[in-house]
Protein backbone atom coordinates (compact mmCIF):
# COMPACT_ATOMS: atom_id res chain seq x y z
CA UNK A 1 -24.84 27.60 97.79
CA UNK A 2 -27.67 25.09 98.25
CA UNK A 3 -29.77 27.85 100.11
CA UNK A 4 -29.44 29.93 97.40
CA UNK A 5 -30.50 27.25 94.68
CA UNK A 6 -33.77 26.40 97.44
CA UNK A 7 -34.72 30.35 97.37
CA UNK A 8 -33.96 31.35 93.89
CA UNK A 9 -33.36 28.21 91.25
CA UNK A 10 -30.15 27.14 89.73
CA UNK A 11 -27.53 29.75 90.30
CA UNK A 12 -26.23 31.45 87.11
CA UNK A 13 -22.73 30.52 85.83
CA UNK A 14 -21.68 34.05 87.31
CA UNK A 15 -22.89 33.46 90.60
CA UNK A 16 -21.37 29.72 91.12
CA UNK A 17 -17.80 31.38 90.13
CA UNK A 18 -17.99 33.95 92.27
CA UNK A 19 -18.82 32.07 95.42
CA UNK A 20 -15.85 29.83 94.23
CA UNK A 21 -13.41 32.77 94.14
CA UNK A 22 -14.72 33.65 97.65
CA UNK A 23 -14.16 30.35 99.18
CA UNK A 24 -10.74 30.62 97.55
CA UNK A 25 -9.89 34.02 98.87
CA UNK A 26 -10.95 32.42 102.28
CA UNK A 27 -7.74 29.89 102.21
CA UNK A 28 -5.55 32.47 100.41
CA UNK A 29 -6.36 34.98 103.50
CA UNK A 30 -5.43 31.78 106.17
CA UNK A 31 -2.44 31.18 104.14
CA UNK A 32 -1.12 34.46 104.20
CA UNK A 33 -1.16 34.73 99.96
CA UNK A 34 -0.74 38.01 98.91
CA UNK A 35 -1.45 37.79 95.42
CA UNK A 36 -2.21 35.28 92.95
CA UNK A 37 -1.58 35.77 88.84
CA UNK A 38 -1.90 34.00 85.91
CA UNK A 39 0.18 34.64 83.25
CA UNK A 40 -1.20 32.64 80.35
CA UNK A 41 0.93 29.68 81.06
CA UNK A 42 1.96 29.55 84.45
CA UNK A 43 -0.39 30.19 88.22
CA UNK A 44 2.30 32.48 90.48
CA UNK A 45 0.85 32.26 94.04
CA UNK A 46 2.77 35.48 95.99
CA UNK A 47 3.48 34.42 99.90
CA UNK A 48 3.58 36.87 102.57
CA UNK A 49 7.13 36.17 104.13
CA UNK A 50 5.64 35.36 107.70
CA UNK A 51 3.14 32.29 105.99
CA UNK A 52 2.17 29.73 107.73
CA UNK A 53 3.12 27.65 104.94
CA UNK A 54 6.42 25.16 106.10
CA UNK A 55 9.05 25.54 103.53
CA UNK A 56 8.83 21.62 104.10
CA UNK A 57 5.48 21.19 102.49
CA UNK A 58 6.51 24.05 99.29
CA UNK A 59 10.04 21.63 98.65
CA UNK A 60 8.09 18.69 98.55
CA UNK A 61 6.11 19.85 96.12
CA UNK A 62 8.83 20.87 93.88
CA UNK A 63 10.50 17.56 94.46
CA UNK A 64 7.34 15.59 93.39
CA UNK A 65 6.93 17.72 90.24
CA UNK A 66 10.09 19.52 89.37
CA UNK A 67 9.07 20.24 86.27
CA UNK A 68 5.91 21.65 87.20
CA UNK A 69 6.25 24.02 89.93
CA UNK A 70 9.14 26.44 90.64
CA UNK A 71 10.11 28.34 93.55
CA UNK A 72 11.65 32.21 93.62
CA UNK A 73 13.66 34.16 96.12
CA UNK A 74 10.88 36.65 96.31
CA UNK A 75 8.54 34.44 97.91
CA UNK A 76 6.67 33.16 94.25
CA UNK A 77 5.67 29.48 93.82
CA UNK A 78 4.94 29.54 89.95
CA UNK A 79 3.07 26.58 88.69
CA UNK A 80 2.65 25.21 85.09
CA UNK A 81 -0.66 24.92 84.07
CA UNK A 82 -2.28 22.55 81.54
CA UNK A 83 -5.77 23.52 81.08
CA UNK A 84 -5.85 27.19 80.53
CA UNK A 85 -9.76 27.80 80.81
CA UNK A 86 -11.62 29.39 84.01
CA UNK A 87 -12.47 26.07 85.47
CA UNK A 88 -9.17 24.89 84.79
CA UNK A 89 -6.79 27.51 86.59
CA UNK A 90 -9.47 27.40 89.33
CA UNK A 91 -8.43 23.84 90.15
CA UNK A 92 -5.17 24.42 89.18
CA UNK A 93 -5.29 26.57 92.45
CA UNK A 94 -7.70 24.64 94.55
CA UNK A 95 -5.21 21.61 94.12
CA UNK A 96 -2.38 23.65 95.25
CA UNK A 97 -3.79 25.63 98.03
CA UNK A 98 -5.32 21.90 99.34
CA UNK A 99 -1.38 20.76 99.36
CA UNK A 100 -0.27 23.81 100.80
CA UNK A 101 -2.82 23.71 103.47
């Protein structure tokens, strides 16, 4: 990122999300996500059933915020989400992924 902004300027809106979705795709990859949606309301973050994720770490989660985050059978953690814009799904998702990880 900075040696972009040294070689060509402030990076366009455009350009700053998209390395952000990279870096995220990085930790969904080492997490073994398969898929992440957002359905207007709520992020569903898709595990692959062999994740390195403990089922420890996804429980306490749902114990801290029960009324936030939900867990399914099919291997869905489905979070509620306040700020609905770009920026705020994005860290929305960073925040989980950094407790997940």
């Amino acid at each position: 990122r900075d040696e972009l902004a040294d070689r060509f300027g402030p990076l366009p809106l455009a350009v700053s999300y998209l390395l952000e979705v990279m870096a995220v795709r990085l930790q969904l990859k080492s997490l073994l996500i398969r898929e992440v949606e957002f359905d207007g309301r709520k992020l569903i973050v898709a595990f692959h059933p062999k994740t390195p994720v403990s089922p420890d770490i996804i429980v306490a989660l749902i114990r801290k915020e029960p009324r936030k985050y939900q867990f399914t059978p099919d291997y869905r953690l489905l979070g509620e989400v306040s700020d609905t814009s770009f920026e705020g799904i994005l860290t929305e998702l960073r925040n989980v992924l950094k407790r997940l990880g």
